[in-house]
Each structure stands twice: as C-alpha cells, then as structure tokens.
C-alpha atoms as a PDB file:
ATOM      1  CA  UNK A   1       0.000   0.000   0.000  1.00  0.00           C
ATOM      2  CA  UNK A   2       1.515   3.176  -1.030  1.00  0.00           C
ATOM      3  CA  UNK A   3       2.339   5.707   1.789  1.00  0.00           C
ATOM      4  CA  UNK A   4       0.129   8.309   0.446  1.00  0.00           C
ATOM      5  CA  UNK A   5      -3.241   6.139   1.362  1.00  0.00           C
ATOM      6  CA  UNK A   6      -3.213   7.028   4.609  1.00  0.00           C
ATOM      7  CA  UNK A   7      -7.072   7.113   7.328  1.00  0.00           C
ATOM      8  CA  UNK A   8      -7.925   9.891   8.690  1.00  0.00           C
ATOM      9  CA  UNK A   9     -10.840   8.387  10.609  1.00  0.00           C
ATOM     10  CA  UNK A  10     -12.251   5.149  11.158  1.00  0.00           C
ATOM     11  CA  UNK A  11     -14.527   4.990   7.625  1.00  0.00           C
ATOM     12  CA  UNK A  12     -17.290   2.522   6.952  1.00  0.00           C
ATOM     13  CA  UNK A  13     -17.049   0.723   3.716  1.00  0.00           C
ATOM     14  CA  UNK A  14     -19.677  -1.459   2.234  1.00  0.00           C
ATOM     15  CA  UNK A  15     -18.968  -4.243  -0.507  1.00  0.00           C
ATOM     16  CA  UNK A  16     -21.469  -5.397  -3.138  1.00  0.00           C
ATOM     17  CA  UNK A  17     -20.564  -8.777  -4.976  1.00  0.00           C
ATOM     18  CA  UNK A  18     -18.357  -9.594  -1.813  1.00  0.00           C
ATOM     19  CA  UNK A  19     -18.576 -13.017  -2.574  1.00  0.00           C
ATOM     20  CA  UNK A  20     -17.556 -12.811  -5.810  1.00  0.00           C
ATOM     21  CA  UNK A  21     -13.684 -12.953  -7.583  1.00  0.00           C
ATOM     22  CA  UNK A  22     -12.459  -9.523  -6.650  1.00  0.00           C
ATOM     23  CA  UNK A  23     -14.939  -9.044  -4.085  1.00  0.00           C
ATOM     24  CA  UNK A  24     -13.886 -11.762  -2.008  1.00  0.00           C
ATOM     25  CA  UNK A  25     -10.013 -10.615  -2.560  1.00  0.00           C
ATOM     26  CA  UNK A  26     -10.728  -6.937  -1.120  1.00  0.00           C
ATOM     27  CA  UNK A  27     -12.825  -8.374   1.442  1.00  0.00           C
ATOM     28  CA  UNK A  28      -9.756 -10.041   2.686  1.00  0.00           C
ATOM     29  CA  UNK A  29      -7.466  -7.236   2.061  1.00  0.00           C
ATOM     30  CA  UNK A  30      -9.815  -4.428   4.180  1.00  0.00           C
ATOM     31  CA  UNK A  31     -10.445  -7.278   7.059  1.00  0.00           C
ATOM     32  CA  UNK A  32      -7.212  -6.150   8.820  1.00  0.00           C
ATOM     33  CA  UNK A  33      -7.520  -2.772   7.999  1.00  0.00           C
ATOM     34  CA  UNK A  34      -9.483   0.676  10.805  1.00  0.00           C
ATOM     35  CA  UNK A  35     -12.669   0.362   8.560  1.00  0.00           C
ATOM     36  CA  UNK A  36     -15.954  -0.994   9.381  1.00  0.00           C
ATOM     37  CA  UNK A  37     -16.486  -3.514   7.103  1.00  0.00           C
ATOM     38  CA  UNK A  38     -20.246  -4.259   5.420  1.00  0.00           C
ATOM     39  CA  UNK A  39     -20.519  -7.036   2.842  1.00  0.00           C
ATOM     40  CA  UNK A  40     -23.714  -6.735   0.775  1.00  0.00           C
ATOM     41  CA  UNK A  41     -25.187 -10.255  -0.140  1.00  0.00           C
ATOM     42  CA  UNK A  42     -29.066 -11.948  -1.081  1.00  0.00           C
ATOM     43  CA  UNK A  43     -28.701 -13.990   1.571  1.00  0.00           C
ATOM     44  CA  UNK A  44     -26.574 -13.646   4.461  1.00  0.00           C
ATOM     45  CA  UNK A  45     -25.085 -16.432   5.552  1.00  0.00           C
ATOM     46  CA  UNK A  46     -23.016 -16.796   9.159  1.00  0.00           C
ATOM     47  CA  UNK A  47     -19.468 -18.044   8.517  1.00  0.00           C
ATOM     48  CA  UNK A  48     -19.518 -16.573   5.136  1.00  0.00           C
ATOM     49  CA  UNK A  49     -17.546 -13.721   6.133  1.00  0.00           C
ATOM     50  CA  UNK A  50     -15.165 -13.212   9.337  1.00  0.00           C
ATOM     51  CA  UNK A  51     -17.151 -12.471  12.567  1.00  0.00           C
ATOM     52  CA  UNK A  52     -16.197  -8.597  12.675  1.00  0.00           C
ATOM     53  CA  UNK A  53     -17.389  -8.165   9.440  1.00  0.00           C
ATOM     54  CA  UNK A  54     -20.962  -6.971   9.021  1.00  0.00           C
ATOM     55  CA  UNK A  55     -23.460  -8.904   6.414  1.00  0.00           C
ATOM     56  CA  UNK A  56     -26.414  -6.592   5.087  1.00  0.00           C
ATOM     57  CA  UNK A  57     -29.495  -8.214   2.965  1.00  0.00           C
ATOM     58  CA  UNK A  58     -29.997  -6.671  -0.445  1.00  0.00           C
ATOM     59  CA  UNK A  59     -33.054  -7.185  -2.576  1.00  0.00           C
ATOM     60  CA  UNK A  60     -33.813  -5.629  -5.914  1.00  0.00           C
ATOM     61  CA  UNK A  61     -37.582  -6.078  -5.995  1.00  0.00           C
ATOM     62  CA  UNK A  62     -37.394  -4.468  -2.356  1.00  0.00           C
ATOM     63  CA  UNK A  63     -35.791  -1.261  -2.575  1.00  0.00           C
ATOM     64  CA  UNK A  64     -36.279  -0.216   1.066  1.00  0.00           C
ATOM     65  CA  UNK A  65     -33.423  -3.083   1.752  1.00  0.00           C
ATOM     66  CA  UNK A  66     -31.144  -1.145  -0.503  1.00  0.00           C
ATOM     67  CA  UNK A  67     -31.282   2.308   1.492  1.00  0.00           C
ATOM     68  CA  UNK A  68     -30.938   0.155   4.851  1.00  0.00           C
ATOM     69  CA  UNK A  69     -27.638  -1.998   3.836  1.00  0.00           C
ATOM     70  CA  UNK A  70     -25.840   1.420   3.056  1.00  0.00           C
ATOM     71  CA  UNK A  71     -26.970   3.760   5.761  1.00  0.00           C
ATOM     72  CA  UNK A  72     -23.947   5.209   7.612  1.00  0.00           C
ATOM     73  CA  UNK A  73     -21.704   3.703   4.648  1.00  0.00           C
ATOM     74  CA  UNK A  74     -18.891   6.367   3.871  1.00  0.00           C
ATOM     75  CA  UNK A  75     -17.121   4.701   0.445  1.00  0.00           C
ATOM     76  CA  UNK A  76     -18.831   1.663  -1.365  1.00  0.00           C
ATOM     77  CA  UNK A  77     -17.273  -1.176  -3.785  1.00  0.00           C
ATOM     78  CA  UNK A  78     -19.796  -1.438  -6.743  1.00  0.00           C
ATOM     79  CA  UNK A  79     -19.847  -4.759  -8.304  1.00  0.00           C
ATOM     80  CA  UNK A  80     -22.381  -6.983  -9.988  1.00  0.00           C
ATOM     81  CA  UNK A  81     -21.982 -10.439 -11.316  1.00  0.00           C
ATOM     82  CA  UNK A  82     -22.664 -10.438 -15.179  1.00  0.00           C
ATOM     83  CA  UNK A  83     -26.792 -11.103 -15.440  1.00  0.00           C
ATOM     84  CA  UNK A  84     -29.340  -9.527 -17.973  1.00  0.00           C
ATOM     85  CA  UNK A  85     -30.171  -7.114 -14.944  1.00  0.00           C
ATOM     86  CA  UNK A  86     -26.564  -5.793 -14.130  1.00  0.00           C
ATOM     87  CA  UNK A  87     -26.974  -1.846 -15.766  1.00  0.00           C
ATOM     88  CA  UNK A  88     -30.691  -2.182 -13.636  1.00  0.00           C
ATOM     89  CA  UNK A  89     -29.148  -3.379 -10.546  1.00  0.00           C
ATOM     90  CA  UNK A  90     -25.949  -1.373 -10.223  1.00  0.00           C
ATOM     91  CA  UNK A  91     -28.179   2.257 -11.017  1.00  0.00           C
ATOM     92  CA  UNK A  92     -30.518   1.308  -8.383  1.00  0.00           C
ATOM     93  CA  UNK A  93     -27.544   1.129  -5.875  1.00  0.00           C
ATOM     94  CA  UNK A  94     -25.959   3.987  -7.045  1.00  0.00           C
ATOM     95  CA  UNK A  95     -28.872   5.521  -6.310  1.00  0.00           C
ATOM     96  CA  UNK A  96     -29.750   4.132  -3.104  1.00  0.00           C
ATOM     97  CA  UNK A  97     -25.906   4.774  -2.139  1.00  0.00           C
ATOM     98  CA  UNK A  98     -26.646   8.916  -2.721  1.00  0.00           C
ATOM     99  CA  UNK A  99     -29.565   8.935  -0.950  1.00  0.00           C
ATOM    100  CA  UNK A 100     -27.626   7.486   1.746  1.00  0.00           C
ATOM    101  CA  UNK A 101     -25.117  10.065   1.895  1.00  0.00           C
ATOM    102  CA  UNK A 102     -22.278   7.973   0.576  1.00  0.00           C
ATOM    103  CA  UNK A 103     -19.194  10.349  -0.326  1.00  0.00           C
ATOM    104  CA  UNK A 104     -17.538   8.199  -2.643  1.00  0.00           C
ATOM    105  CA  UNK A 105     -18.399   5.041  -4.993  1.00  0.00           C
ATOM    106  CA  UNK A 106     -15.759   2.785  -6.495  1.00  0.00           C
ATOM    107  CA  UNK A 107     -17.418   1.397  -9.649  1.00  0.00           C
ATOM    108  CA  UNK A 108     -15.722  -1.942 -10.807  1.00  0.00           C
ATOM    109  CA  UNK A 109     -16.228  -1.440 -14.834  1.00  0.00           C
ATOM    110  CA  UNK A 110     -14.213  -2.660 -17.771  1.00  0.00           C
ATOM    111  CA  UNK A 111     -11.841  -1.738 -19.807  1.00  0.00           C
ATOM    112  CA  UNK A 112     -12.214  -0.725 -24.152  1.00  0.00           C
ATOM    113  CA  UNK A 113     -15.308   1.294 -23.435  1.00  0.00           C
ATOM    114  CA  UNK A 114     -17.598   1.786 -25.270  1.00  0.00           C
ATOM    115  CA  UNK A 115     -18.201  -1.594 -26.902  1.00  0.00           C
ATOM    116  CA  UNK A 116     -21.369  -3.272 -28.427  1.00  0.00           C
ATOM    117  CA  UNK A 117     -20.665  -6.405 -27.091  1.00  0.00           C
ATOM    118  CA  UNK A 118     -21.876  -7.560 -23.246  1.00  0.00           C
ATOM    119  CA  UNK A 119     -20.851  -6.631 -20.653  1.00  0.00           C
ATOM    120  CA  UNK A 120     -18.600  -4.146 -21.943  1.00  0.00           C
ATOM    121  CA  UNK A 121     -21.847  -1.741 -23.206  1.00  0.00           C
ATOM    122  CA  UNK A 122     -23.425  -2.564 -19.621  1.00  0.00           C
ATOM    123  CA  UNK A 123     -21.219  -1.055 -18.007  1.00  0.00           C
ATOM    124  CA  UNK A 124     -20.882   1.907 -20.642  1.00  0.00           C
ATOM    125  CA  UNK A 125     -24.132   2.515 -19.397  1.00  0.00           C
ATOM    126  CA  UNK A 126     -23.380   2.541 -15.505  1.00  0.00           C
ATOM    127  CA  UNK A 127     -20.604   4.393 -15.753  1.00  0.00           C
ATOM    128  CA  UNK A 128     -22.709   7.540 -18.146  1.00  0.00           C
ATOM    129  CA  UNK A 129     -24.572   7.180 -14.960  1.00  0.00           C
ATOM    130  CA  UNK A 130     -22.674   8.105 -12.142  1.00  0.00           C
ATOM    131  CA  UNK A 131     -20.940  10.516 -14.345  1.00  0.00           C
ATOM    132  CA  UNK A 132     -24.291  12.440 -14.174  1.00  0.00           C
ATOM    133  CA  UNK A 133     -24.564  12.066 -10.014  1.00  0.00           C
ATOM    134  CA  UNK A 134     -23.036  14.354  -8.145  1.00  0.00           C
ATOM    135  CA  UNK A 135     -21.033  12.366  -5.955  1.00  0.00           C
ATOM    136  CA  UNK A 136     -17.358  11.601  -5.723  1.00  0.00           C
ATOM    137  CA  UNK A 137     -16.607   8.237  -7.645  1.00  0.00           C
ATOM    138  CA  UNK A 138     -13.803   6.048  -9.375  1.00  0.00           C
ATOM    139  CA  UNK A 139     -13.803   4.085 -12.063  1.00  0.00           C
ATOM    140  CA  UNK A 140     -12.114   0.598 -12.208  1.00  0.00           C
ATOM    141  CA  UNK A 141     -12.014  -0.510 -15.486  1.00  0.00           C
ATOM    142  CA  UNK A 142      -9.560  -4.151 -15.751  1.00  0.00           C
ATOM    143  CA  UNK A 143      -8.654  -5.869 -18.713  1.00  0.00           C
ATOM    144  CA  UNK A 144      -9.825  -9.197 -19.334  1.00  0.00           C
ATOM    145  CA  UNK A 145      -8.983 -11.509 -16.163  1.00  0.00           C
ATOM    146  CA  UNK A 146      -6.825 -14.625 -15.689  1.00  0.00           C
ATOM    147  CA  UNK A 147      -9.811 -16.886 -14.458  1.00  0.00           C
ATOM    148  CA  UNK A 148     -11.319 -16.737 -17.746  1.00  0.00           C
ATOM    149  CA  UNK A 149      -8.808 -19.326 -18.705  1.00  0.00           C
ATOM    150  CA  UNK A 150     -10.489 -21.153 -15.998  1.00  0.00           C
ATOM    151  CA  UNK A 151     -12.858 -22.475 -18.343  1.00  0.00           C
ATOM    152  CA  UNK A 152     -10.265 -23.718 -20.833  1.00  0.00           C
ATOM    153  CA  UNK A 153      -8.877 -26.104 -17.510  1.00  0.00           C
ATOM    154  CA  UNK A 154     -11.258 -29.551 -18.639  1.00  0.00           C
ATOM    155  CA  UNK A 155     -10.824 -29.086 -22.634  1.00  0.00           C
ATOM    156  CA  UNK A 156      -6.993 -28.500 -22.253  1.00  0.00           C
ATOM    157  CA  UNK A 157      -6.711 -31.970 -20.325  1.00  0.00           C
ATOM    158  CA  UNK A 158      -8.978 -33.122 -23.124  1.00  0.00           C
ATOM    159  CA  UNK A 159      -6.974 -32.288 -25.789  1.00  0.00           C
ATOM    160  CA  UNK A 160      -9.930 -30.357 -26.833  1.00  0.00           C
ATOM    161  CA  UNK A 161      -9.137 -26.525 -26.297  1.00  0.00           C
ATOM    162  CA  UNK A 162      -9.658 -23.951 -28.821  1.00  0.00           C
ATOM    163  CA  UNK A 163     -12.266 -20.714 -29.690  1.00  0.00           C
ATOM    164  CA  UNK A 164     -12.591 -17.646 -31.991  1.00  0.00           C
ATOM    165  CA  UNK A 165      -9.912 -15.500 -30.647  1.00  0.00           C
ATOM    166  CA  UNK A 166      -7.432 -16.200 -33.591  1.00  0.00           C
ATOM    167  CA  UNK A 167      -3.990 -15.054 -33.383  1.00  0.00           C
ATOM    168  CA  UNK A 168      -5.200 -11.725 -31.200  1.00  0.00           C
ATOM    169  CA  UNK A 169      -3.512 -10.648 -27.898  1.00  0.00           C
ATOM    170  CA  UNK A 170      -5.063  -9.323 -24.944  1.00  0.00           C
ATOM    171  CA  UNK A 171      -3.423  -8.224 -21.518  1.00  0.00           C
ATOM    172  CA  UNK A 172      -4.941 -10.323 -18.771  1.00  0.00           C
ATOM    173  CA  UNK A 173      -4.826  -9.244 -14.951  1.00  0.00           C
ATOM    174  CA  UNK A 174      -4.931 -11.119 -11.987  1.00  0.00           C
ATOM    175  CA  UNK A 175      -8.455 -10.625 -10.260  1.00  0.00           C
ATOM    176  CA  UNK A 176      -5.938  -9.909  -6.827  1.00  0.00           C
ATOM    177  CA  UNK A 177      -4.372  -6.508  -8.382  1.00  0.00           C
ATOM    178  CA  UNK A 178      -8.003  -5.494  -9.321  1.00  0.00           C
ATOM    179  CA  UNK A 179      -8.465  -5.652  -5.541  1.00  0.00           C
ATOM    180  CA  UNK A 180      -5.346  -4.285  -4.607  1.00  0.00           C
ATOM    181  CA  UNK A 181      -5.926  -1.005  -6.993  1.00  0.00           C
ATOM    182  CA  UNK A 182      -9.621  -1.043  -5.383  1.00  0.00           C
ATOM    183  CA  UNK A 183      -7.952  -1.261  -1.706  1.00  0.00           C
ATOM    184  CA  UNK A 184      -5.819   1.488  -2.388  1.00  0.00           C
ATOM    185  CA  UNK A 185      -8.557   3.906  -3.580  1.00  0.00           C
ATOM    186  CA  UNK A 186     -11.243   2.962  -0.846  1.00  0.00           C
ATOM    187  CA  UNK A 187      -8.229   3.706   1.709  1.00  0.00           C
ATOM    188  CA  UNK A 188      -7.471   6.605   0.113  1.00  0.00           C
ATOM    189  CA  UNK A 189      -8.328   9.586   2.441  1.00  0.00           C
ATOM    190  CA  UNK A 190      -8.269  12.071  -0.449  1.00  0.00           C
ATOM    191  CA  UNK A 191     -10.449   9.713  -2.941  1.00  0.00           C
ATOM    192  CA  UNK A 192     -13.403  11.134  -1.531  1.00  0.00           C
ATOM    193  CA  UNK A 193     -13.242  13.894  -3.826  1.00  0.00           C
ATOM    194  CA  UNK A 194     -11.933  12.003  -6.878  1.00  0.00           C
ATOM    195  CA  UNK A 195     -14.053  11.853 -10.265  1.00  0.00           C
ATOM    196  CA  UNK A 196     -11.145   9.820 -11.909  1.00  0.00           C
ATOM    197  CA  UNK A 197     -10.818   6.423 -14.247  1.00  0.00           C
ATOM    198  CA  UNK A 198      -8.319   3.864 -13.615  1.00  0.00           C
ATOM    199  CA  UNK A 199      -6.977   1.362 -16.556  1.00  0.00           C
ATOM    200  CA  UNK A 200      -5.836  -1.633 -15.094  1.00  0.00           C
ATOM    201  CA  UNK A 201      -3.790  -4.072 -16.874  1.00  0.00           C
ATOM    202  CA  UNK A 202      -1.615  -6.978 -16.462  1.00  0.00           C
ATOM    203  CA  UNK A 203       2.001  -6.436 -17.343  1.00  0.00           C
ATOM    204  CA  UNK A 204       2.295  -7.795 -21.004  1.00  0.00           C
ATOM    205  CA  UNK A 205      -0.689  -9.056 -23.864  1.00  0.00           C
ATOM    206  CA  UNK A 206      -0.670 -12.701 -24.345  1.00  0.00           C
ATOM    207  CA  UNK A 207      -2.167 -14.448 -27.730  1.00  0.00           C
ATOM    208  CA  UNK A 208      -4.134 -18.096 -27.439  1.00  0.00           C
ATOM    209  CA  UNK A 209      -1.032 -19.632 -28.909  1.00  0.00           C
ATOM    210  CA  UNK A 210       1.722 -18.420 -26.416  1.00  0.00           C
ATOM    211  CA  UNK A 211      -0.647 -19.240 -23.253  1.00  0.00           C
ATOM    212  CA  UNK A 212      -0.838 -22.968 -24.673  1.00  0.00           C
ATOM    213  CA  UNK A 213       3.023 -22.420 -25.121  1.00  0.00           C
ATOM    214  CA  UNK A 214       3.601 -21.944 -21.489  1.00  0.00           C
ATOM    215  CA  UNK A 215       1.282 -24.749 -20.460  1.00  0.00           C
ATOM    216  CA  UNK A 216       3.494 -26.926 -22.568  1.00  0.00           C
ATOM    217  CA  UNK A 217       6.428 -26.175 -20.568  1.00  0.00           C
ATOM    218  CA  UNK A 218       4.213 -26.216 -17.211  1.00  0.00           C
ATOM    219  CA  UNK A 219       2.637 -29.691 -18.257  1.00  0.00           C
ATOM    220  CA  UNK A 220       5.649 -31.495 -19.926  1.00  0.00           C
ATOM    221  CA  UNK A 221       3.262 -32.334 -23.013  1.00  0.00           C
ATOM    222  CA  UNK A 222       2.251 -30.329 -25.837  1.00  0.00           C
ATOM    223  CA  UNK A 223      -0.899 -28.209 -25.270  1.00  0.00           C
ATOM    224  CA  UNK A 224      -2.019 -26.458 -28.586  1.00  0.00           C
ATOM    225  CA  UNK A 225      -5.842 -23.910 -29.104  1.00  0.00           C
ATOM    226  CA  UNK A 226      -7.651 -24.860 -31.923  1.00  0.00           C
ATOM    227  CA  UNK A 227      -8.737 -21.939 -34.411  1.00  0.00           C
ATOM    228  CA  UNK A 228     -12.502 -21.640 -35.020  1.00  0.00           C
ATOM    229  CA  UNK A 229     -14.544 -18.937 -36.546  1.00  0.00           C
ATOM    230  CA  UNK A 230     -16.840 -17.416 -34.085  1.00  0.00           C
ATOM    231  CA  UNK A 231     -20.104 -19.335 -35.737  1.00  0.00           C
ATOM    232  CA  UNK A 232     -18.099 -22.806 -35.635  1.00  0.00           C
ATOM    233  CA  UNK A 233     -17.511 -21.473 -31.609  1.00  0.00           C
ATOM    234  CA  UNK A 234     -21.356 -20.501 -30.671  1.00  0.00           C
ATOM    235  CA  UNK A 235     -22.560 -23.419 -32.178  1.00  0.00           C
ATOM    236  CA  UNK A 236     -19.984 -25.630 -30.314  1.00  0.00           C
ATOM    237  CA  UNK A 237     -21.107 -24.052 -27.055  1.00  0.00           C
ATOM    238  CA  UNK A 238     -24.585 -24.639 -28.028  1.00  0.00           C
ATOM    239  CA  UNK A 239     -24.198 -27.937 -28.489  1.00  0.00           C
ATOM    240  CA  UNK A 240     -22.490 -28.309 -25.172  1.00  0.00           C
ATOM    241  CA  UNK A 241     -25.572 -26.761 -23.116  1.00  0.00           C
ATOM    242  CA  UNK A 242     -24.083 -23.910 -22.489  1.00  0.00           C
ATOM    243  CA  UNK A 243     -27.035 -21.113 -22.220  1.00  0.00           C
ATOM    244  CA  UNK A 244     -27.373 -18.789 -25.484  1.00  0.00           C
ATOM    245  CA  UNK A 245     -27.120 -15.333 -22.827  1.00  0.00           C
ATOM    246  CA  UNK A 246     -23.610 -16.831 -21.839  1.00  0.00           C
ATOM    247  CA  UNK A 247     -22.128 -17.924 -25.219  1.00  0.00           C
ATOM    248  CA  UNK A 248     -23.023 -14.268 -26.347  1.00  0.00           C
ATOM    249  CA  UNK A 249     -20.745 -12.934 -23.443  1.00  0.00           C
ATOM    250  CA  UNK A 250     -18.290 -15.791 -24.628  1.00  0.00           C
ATOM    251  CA  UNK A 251     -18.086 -15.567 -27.882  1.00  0.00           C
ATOM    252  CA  UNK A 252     -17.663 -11.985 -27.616  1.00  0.00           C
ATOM    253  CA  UNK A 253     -14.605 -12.037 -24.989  1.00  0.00           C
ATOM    254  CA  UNK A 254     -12.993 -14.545 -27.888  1.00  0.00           C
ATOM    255  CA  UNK A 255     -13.720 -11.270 -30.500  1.00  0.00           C
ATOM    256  CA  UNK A 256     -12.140  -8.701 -28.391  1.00  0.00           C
ATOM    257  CA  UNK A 257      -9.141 -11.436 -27.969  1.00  0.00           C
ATOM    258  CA  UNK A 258      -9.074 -11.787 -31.900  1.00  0.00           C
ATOM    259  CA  UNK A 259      -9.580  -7.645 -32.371  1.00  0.00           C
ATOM    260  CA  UNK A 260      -6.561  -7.002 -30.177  1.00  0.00           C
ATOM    261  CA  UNK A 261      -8.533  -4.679 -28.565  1.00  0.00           C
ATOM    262  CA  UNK A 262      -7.758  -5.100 -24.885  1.00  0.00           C
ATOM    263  CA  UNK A 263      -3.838  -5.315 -25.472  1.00  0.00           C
ATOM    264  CA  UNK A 264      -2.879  -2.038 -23.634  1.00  0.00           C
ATOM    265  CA  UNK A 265      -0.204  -1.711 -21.074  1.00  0.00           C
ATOM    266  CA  UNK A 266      -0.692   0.250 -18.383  1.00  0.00           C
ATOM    267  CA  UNK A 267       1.139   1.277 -15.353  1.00  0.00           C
ATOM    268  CA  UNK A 268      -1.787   2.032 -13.014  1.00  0.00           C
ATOM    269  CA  UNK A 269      -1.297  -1.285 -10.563  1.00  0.00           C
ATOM    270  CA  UNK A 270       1.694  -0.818  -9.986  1.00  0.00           C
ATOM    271  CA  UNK A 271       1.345   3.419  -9.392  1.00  0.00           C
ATOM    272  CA  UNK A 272      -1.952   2.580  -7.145  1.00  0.00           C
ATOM    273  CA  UNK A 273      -0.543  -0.361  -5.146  1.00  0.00           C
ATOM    274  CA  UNK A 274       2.945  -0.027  -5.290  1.00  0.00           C
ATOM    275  CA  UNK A 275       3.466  -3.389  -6.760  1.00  0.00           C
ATOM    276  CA  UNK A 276       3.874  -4.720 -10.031  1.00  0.00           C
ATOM    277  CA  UNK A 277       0.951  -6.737 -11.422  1.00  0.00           C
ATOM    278  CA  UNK A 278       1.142 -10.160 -11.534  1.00  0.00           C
ATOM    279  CA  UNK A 279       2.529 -12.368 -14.226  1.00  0.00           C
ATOM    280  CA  UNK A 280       0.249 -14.527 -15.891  1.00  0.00           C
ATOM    281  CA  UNK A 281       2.776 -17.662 -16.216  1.00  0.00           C
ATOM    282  CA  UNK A 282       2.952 -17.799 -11.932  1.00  0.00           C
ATOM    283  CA  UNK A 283      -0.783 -17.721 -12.215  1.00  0.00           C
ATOM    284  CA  UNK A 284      -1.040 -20.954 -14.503  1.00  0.00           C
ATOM    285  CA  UNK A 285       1.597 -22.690 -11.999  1.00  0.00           C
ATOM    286  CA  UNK A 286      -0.757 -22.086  -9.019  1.00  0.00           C
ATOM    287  CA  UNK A 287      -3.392 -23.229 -10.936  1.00  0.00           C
ATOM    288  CA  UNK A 288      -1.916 -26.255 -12.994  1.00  0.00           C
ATOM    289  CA  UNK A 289      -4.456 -28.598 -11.456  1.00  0.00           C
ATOM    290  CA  UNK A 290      -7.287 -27.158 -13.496  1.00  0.00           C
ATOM    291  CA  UNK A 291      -5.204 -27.768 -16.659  1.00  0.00           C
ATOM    292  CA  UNK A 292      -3.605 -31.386 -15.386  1.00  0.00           C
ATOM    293  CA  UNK A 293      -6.402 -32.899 -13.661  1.00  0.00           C
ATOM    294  CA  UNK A 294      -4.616 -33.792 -10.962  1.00  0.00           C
ATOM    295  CA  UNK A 295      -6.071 -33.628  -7.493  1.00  0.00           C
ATOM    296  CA  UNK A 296      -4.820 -30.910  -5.089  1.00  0.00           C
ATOM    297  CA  UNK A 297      -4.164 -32.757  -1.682  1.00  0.00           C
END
C-alpha cells in the first residue's frame, strides 16, 4: 500500500458482490484494515464472512433493503456479477448509495469502453450514470482476467481446447491486483473527492497460442488452441448446453481477444498499489491442477 493512502478516521465501507472474484479478494485485504467492514449479499449467511465483518441483505424487488444496507456507509465497492439485470441493478444502488449520503463510490467497470458487445456496453451505461450524479466516484475498469482461462482447464486436459480469438492478444490481470488497486482507492483519504478512471492491466498481452506455449512447458506435453470462426464457436457451445445469454458474453470475450482490442499496457497497478501486477505464467503454476487434472491434496 503506497504511503500516500493514509485514514484519517475510522470509515465505513460497504462491498457489493463480496462473494464474488475480486470481491472476495478486497474483502480479505480491508479485514485487517481501521474500517468498518459491510458485505452486501441476497442472503446472508453466518461463517460466510469473518465475525467482525458486518453482512447486510440486499433485494432488488425491495428497494427499502437497498437504502438500509448502506446507511452510515462512507465509500462503497460497486460490483455486480454479469446477469441480464446488471446496468438495472448497479443504477438502483448507485442511487440508493446517494440517498444514503455515501461520499464516494468505487465502480468496478471494464476496460475498451464503449463496446457493443456484453458486458462491456453494460457497463458503458453505468458508468454515463454516475458521471451524471453528483457524488465523488472512481472508475475501475480491468482488462480481461486470468480466471477466464479457468474455463479452458477440462478441454486443455482433453486435448480439446480452442475458440474464436485467432492469433489476437489481450493483456490479462490477476483478479488480486483489481483488488489491490480497489484497496488502495477505498483507503485513500483524499479519494473522496476524486471523479477519476483507472486502466488496469496486467504487465504484457498474451495471444491463445503463447498461453498454450507456457502450459506446454508447465505440463511437460504439448498443449495447442484450436482456431474456429466465431459461428463454428457458438454453435460448439450450443451444443455443449451452455445457455445462449452466456455464449453471447463468450463468444464476444474470444472477439475482443481476436480484435486485439484489450492489449494495452498500463502502469496504473503498480502506481496505485505499489506493486507490479502479476505475471500470468505464476498464475497458470498455481493453478496447474485445473489444466492437469490432478487432485490438489
């Protein structure tokens, strides 16, 4: 954490998708930290969360539950799981967040806006949003992130792996530096009065080809990604049972892949946290089980 993020009182912070990738990673980063911790959730579970931090019950068709979760909440982690009601969902806690008196929001987005693909116009359409509030906010917008290749962990052992991304790069970033950047900003004393947007990148682009080259050396067998056209790739996931509203989203992560249009470089991670991003070949070593099948004792 870089010296200049520095409390100057004790604030609260509330967390929506806490259970989610980077939600859970800057729910553990803030748990040791002089905040007062709220993780917004459906259904509150005990044991989801460590004792000291506080669970609040949000439901959309009950907007009163919205307004209660953040009351007292100073800064607030905005995040939403990718669903067909994510631009609805996220404006009605924006909402319920300024008529709450919450000084700051810290909008997880994404990065190459604006883009008529999903999610990438969704949250286009958040963001146009709380530009028009008048609140403090930040927006977070990652490349594409490493645990999409979790998907690729059963057809690699299969022999099987391949998509539409052709011979594209794209700069992937660890969901943990997402939640370090978002760490540093909510503990930020001067963020409160930020308006700003943060790109957030891993430290090089990667093609399809080169990641199956480094899981050949991580294996010790060759690991090659088949080349399909995007049709060949929807109807494959089709086929599979895979639900038409998620091979869209698919299918259209493997065209910004093939479009290079996520490649950037950025040095935000390492200028908000102090640390470098993480490098995607570590990543694929601490996760070689998905890709090897082999049991993790």
């Amino acid at each position: 954490m870089p010296q200049s993020a520095t409390l100057v009182s004790r604030p609260r912070i509330a967390i929506a998708g806490a259970s989610g990738r980077v939600g859970a990673a800057l729910v553990a980063n803030l748990a040791g930290e002089a905040v007062d911790l709220v993780a917004l959730t459906r259904k509150p579970e005990p044991g989801r969360f460590p004792l000291h931090i506080a669970q609040a019950a949000v439901e959309f068709d009950a907007p009163a539950t919205l307004g209660a979760a953040l009351e007292g909440v100073d800064r607030f982690f905005l995040a939403q799981g990718t669903s067909p009601r994510q631009v609805e969902n996220e404006i009605a806690l924006i909402d319920a967040a300024i008529a709450a008196g919450v000084k700051h929001i810290v909008k997880l987005s994404a990065a190459s806006l604006p883009a008529k693909l999903h999610p990438f116009d969704w949250h286009a359409r958040v963001e146009a949003y709380l530009l028009s509030r008048d609140i403090g906010h930040t927006m977070l917008r990652p490349t594409t992130f490493f645990d999409t290749l979790v998907r690729a962990g059963k057809p690699v052992q299969e022999g099987s792996w391949g998509g539409a991304a052709g011979h594209g790069a794209v700069n992937l970033i660890d969901t943990r530096d997402v939640a370090d950047a978002a760490t540093a900003v909510l503990l930020d004393a001067e963020s409160t009065h930020w308006q700003r947007a943060f790109h957030l990148t891993g430290p090089r682009a990667w093609t399809m080809d080169e990641v199956a080259g480094e899981l050949t050396r991580l294996l010790g067998k060759p690991v090659s990604y088949a080349q399909r056209t995007a049709a060949e790739e929807r109807q494959r996931l089709l086929a599979s049972g895979v639900s038409e509203f998620v091979v869209d989203i698919l299918v259209g992560l493997d065209r910004t892949v093939h479009e290079s249009s996520l490649r950037e470089e950025t040095a935000t991670v390492q200028l908000l946290t102090g640390h470098a991003p993480r490098q995607l070949p570590d990543w694929l070593e601490q996760n070689l089980s998905l890709f090897s099948g082999a049991k993790v004792s």
